[in-house]
PDB file of N, CA and C in Angstrom:
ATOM      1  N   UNK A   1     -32.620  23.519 -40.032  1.00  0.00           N
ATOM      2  CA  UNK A   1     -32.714  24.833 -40.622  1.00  0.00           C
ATOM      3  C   UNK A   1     -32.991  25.917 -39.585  1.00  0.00           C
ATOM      4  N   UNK A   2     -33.403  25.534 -38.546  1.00  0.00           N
ATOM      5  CA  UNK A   2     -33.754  26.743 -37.655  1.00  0.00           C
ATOM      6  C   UNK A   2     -32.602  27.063 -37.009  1.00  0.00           C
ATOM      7  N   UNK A   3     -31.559  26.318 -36.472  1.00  0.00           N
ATOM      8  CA  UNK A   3     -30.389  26.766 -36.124  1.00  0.00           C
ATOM      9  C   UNK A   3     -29.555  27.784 -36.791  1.00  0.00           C
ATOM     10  N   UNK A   4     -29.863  27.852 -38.252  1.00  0.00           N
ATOM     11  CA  UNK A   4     -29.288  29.231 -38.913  1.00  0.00           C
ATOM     12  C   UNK A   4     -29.598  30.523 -38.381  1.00  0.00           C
ATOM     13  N   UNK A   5     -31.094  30.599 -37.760  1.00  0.00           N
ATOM     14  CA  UNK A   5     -32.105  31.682 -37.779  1.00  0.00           C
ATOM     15  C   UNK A   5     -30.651  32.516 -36.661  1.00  0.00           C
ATOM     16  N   UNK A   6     -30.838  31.809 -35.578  1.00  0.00           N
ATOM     17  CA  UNK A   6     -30.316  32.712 -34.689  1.00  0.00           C
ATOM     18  C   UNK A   6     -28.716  32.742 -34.701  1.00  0.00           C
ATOM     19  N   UNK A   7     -27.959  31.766 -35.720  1.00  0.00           N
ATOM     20  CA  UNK A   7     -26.574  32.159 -35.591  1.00  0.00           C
ATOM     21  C   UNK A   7     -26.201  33.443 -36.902  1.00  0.00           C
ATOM     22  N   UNK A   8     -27.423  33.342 -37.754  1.00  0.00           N
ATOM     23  CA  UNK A   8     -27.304  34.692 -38.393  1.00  0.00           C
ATOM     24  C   UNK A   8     -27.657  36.231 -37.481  1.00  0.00           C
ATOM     25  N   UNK A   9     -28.303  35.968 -37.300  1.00  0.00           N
ATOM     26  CA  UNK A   9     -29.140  37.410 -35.988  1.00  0.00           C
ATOM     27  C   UNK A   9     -27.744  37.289 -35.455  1.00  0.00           C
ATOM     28  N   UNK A  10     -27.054  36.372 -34.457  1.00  0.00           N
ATOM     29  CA  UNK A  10     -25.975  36.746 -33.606  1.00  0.00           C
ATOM     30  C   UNK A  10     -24.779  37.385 -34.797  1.00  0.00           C
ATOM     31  N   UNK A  11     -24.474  36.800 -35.880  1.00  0.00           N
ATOM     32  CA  UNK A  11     -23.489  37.665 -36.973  1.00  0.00           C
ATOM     33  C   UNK A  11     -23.948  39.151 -37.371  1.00  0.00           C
ATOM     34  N   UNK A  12     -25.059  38.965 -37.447  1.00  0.00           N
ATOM     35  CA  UNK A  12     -25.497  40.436 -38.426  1.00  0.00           C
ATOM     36  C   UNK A  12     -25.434  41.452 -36.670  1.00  0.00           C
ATOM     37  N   UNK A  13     -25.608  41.116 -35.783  1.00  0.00           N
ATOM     38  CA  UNK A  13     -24.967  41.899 -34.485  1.00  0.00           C
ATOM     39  C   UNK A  13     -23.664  42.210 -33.934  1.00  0.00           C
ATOM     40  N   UNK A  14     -22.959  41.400 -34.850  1.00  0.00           N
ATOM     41  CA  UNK A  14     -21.175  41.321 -34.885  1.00  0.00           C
ATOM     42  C   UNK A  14     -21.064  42.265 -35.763  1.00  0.00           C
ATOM     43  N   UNK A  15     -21.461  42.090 -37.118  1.00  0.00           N
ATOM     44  CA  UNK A  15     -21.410  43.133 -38.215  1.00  0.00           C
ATOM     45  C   UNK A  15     -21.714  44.291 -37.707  1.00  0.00           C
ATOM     46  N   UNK A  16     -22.983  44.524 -37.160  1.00  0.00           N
ATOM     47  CA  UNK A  16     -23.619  46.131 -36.837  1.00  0.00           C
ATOM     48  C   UNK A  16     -22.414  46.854 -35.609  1.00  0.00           C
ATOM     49  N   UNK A  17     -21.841  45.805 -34.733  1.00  0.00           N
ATOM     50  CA  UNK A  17     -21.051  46.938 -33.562  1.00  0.00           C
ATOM     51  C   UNK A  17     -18.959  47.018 -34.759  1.00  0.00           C
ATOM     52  N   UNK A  18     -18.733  45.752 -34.979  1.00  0.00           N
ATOM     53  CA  UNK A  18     -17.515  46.353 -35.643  1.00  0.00           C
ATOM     54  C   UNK A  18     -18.036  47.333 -37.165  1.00  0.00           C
ATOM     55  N   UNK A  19     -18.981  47.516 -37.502  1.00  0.00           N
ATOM     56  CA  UNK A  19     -18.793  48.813 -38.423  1.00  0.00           C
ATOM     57  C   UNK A  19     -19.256  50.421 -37.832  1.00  0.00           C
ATOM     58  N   UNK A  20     -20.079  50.503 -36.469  1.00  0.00           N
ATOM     59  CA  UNK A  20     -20.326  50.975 -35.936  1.00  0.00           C
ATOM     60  C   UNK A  20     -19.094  52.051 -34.876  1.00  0.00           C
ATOM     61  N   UNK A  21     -18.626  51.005 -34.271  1.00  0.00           N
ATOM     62  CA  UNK A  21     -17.540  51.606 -33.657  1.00  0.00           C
ATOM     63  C   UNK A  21     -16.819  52.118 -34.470  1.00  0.00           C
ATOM     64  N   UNK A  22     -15.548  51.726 -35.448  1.00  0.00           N
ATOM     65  CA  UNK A  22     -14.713  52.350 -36.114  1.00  0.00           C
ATOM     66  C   UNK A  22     -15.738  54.196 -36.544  1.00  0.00           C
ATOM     67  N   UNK A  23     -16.720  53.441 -36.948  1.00  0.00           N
ATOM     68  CA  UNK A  23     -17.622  55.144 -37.248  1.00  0.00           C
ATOM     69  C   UNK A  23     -17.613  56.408 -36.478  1.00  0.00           C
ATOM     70  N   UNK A  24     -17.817  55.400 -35.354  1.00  0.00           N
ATOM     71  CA  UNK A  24     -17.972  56.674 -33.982  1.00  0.00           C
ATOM     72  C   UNK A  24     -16.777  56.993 -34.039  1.00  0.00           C
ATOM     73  N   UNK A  25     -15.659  56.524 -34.206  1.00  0.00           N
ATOM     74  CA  UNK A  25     -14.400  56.963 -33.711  1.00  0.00           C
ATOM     75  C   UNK A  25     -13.932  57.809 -34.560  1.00  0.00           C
ATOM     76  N   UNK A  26     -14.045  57.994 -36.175  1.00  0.00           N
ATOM     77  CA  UNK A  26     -13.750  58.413 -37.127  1.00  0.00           C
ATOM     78  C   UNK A  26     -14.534  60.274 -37.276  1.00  0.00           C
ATOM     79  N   UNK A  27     -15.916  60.236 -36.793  1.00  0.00           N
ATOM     80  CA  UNK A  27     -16.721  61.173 -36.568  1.00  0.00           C
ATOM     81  C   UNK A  27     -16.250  61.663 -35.432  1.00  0.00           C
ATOM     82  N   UNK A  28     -15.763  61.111 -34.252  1.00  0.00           N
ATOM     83  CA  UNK A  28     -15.269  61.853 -33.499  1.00  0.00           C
ATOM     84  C   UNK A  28     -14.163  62.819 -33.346  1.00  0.00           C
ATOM     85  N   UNK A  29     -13.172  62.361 -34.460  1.00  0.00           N
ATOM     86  CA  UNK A  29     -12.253  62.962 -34.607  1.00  0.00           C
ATOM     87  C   UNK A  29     -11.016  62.439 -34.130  1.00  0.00           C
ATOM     88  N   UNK A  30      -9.694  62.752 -34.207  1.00  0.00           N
ATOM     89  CA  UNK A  30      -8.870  62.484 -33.494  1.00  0.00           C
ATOM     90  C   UNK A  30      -8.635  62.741 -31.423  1.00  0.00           C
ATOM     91  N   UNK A  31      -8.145  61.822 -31.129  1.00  0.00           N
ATOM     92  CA  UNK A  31      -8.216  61.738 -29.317  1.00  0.00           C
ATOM     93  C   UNK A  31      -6.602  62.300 -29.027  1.00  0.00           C
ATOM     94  N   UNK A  32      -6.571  63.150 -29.728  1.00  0.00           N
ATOM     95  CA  UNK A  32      -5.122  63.983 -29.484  1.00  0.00           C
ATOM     96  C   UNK A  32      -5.124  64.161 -27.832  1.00  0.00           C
ATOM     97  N   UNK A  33      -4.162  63.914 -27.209  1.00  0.00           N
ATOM     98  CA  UNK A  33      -3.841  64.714 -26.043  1.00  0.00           C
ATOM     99  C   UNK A  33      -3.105  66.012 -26.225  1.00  0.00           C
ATOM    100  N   UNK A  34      -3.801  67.063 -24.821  1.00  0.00           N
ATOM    101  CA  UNK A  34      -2.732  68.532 -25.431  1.00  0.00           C
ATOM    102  C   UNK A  34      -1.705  68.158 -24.421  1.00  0.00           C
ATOM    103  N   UNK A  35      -0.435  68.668 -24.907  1.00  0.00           N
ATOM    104  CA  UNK A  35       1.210  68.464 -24.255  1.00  0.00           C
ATOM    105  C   UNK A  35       0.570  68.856 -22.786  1.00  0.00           C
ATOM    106  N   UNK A  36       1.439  68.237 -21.934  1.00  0.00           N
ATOM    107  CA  UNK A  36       1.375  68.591 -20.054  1.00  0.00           C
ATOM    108  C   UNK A  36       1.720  70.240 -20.328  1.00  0.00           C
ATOM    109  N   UNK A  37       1.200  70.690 -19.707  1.00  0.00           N
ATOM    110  CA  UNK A  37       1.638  72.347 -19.535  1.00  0.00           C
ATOM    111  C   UNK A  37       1.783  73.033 -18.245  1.00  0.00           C
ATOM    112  N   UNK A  38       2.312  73.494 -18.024  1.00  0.00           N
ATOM    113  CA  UNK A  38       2.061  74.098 -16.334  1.00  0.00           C
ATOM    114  C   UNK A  38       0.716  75.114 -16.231  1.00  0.00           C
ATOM    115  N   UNK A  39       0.231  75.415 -15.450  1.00  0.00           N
ATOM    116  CA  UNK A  39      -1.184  76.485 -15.379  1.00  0.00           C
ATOM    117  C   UNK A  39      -0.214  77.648 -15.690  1.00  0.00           C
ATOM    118  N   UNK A  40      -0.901  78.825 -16.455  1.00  0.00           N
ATOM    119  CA  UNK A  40      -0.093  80.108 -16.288  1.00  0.00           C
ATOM    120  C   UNK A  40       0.026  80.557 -14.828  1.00  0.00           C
ATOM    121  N   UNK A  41       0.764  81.211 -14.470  1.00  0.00           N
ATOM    122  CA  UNK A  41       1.588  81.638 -13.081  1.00  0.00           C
ATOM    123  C   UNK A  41       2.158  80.804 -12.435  1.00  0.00           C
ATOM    124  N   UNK A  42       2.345  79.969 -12.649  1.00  0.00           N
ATOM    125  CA  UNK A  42       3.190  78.648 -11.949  1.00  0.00           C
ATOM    126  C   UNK A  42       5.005  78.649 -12.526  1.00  0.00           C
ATOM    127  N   UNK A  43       5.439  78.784 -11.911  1.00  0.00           N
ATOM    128  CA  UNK A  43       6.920  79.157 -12.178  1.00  0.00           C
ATOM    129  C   UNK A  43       7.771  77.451 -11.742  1.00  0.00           C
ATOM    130  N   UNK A  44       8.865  77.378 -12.863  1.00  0.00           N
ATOM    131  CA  UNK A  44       9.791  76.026 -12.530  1.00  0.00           C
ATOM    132  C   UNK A  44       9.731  75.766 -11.146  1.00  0.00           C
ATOM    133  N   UNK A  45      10.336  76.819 -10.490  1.00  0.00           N
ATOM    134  CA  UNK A  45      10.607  76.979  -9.065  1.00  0.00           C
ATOM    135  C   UNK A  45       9.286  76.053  -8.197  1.00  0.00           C
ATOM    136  N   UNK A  46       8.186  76.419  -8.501  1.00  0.00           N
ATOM    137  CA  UNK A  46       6.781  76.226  -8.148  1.00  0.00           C
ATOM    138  C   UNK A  46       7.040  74.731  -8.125  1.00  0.00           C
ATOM    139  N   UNK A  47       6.998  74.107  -9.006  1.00  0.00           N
ATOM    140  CA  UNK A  47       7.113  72.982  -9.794  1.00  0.00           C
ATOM    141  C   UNK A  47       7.506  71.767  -8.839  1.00  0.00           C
ATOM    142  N   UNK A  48       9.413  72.570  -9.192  1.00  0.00           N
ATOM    143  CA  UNK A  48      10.325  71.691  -8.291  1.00  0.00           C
ATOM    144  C   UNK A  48      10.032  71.627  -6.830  1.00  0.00           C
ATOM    145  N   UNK A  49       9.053  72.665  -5.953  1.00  0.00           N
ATOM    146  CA  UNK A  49       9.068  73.145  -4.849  1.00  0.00           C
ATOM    147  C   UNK A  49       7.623  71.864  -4.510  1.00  0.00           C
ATOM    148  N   UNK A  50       6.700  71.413  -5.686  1.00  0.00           N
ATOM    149  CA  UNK A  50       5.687  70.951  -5.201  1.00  0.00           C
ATOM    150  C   UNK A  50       6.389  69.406  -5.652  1.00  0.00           C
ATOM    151  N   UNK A  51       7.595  68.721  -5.833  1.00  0.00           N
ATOM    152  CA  UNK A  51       8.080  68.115  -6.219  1.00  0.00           C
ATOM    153  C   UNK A  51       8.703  67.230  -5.074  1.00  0.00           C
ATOM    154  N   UNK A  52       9.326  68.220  -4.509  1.00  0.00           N
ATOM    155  CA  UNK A  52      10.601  67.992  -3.237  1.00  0.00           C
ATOM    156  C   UNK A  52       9.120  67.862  -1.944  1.00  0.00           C
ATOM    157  N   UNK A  53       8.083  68.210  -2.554  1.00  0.00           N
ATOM    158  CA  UNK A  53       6.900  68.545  -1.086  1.00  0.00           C
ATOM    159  C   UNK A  53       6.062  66.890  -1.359  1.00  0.00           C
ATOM    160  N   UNK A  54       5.893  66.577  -2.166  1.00  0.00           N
ATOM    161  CA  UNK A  54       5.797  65.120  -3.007  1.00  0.00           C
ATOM    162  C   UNK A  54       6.671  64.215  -2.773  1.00  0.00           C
ATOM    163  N   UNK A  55       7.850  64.268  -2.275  1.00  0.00           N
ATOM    164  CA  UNK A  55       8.896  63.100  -2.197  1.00  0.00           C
ATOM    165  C   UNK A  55       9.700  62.540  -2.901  1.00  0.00           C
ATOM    166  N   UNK A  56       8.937  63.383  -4.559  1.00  0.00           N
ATOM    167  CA  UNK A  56       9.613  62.634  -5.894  1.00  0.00           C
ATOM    168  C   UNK A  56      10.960  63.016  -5.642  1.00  0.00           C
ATOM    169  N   UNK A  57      11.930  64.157  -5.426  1.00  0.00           N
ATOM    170  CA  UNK A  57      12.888  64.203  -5.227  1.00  0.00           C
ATOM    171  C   UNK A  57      13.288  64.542  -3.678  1.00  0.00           C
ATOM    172  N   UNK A  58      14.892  64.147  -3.625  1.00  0.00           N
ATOM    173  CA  UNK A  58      15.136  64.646  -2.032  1.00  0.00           C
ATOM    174  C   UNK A  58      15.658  65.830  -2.115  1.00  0.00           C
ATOM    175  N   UNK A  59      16.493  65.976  -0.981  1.00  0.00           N
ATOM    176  CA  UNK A  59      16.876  67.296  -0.766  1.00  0.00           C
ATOM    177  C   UNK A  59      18.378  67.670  -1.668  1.00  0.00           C
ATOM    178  N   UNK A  60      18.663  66.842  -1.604  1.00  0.00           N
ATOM    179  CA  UNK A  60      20.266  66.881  -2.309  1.00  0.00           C
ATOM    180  C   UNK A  60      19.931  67.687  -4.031  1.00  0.00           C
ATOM    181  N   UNK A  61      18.818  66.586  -4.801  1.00  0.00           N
ATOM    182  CA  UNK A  61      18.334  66.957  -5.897  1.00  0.00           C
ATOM    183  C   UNK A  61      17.818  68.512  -5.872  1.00  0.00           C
ATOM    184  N   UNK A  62      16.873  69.203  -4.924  1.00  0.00           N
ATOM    185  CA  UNK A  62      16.028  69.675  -4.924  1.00  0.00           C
ATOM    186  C   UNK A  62      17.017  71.052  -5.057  1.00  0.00           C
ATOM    187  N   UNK A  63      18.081  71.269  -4.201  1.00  0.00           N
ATOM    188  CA  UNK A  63      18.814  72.356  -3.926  1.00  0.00           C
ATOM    189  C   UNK A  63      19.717  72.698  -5.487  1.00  0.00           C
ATOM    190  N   UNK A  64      20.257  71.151  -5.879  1.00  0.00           N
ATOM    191  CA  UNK A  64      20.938  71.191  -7.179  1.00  0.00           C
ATOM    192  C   UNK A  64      19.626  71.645  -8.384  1.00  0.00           C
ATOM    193  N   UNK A  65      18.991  71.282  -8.836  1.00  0.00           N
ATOM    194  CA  UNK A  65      17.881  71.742  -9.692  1.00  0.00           C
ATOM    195  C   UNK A  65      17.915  73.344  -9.232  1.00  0.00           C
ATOM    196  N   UNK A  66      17.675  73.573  -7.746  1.00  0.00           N
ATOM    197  CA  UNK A  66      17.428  74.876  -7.338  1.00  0.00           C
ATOM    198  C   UNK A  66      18.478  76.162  -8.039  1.00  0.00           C
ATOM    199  N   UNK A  67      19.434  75.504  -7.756  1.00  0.00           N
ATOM    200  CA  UNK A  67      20.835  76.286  -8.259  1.00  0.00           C
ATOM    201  C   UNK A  67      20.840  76.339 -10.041  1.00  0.00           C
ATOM    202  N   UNK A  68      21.337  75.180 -10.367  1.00  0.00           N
ATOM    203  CA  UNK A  68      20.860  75.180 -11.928  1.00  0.00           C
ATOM    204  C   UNK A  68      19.385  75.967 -12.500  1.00  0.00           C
ATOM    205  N   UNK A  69      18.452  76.593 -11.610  1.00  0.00           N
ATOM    206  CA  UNK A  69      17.333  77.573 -12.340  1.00  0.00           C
ATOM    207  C   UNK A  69      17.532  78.922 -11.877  1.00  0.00           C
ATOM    208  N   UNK A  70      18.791  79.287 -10.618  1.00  0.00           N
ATOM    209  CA  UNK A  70      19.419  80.347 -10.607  1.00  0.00           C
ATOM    210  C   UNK A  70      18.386  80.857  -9.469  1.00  0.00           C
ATOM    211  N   UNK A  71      17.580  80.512  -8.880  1.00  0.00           N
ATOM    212  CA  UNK A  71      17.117  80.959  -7.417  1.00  0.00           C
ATOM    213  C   UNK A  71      17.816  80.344  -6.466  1.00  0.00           C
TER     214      UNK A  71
END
């Protein structure tokens, strides 16, 4: 009979964190992310320019994008 003692205590500590958590999460509200945005004053140009300075694109890309935004 004493072996119950503590495999109840270890359940009723299973019980207390899964009704617990879902709570917190529910009170917290939704974990929306806001859309990527650029900072205000930051122009496409900016963008592509810190892009091509990054490596993500080369030069071939960088000039074509360039042209297609009309600078």
């Amino acid at each position: 009979m004493m072996i119950f003692g503590p495999l109840f205590m270890i359940l009723f500590f299973v019980v207390l964190v899964a009704a617990v958590l879902p709570l917190g999460r529910w009170l917290g509200g939704p974990a929306v992310m806001p859309p990527h945005q650029p900072p205000p004053g930051r122009t496409a140009l900016d963008i592509l320019k810190e892009r091509f300075a990054r490596g993500e694109i080369d030069k071939n890309e960088f000039e074509e994008r360039r042209r297609v935004l009309g600078e």
